[in-house]
Protein backbone atom coordinates (compact mmCIF):
# COMPACT_ATOMS: atom_id res chain seq x y z
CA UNK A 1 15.41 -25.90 33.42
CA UNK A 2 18.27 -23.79 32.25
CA UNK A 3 20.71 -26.57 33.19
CA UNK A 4 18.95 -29.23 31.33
CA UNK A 5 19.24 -26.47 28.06
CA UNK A 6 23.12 -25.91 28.84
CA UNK A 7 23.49 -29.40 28.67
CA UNK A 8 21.45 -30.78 26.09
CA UNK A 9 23.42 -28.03 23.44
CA UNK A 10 26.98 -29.15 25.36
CA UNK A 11 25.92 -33.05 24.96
CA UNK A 12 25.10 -32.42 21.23
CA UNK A 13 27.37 -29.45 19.74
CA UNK A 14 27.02 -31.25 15.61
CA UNK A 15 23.03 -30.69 16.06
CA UNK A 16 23.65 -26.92 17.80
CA UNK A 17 25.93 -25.91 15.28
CA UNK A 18 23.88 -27.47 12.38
CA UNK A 19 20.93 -25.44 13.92
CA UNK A 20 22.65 -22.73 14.37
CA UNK A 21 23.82 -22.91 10.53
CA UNK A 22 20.64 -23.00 9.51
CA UNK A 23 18.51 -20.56 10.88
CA UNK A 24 21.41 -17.87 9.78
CA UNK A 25 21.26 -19.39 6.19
CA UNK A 26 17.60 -18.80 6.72
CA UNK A 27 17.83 -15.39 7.58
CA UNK A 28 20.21 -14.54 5.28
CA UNK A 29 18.00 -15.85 2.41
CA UNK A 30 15.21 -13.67 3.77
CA UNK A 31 17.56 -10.62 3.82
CA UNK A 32 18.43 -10.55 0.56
CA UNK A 33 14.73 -11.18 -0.75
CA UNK A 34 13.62 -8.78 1.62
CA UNK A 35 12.82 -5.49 -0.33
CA UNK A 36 13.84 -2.41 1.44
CA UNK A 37 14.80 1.02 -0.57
CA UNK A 38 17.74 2.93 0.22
CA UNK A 39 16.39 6.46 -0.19
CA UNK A 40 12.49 6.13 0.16
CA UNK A 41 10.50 9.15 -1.53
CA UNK A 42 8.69 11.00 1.25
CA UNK A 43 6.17 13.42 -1.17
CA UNK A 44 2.74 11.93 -1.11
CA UNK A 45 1.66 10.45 -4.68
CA UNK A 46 0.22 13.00 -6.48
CA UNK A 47 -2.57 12.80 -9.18
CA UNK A 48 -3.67 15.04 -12.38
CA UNK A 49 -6.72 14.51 -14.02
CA UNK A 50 -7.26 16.86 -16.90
CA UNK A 51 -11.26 17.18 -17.83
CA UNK A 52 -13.09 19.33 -20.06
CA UNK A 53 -16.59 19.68 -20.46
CA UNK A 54 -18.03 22.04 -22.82
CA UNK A 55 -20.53 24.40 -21.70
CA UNK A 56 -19.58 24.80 -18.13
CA UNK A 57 -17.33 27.23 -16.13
CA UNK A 58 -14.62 26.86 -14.09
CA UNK A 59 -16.90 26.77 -11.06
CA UNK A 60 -19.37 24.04 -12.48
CA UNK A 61 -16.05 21.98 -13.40
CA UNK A 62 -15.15 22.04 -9.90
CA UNK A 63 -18.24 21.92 -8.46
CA UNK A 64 -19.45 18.56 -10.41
CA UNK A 65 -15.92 17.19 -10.80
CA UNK A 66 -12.90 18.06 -8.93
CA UNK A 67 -14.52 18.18 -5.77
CA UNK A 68 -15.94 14.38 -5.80
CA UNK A 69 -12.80 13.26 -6.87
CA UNK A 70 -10.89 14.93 -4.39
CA UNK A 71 -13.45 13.31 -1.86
CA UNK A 72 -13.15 10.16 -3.22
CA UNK A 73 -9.29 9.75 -2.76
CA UNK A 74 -9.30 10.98 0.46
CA UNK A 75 -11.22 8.52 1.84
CA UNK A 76 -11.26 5.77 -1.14
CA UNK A 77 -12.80 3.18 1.42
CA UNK A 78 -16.18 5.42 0.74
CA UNK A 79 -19.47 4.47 -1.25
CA UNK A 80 -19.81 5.47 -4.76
CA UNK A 81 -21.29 8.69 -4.77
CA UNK A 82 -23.39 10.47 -7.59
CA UNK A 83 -26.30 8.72 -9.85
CA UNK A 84 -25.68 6.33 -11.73
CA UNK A 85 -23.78 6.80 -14.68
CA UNK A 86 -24.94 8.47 -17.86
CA UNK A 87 -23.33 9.64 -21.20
CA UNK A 88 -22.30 13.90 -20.37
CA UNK A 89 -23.77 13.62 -16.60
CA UNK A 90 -23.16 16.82 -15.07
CA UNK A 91 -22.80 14.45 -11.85
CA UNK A 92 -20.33 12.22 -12.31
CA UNK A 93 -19.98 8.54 -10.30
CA UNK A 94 -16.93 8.42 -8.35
CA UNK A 95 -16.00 4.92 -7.41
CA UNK A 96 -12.83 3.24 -6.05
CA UNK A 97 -11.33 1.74 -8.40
C-alpha cells in the first residue's frame, strides 16, 4: 500500500506540489484569522451591582439581594428563582439573562 502512495506522488510531482501548495495556503489563511491573544487576562470577570432599597438594613439587602445574585452567577444554567416579579419586591427574580 505504501508503495502504490510513493509512487502515485513520484508519477505525479505538478499535482503533489499543487496539493501541497494548497493546503499550506489554507492553513496559513486560517492562521492569520485565527484569534489568539498574546497576554490573556487570568482574573475571573468580576461584577458590581450597586442597589439601594430604602427601608432595609444591610442584612435584609443581602439577605433578599446579594445572595440570589451571587447564586445565580454561580451556576447561571439554574431556574429563575424568587416570585414573580413585582414593583419594590423584597424578593427579587433572578434570571439568566
Amino acid at each position: 500500500m505504501l508503495k502504490s502512495v510513493i509512487a502515485f506522488c513520484l508519477s505525479r510531482r505538478a499535482v503533489v506540489l499543487f496539493g501541497l501548495l494548497a493546503f499550506a495556503g489554507a492553513g496559513f489563511f486560517a492562521f492569520e484569522r485565527l484569534n489568539i491573544e498574546a497576554n490573556p487576562n487570568p482574573t475571573p470577570v468580576s461584577l458590581e451591582i450597586t442597589a439601594q432599597a430604602p427601608g432595609l438594613s444591610a442584612e435584609e439587602m443581602e439577605r433578599y439581594y446579594t445572595i440570589p445574585i451571587q447564586h445565580q452567577h454561580s451556576n447561571p444554567r439554574k431556574a429563575c428563582t424568587g416570585p414573580a416579579p413585582r414593583l419594590a419586591s423584597p424578593s427579587p427574580t433572578v434570571c439568566p439573562i
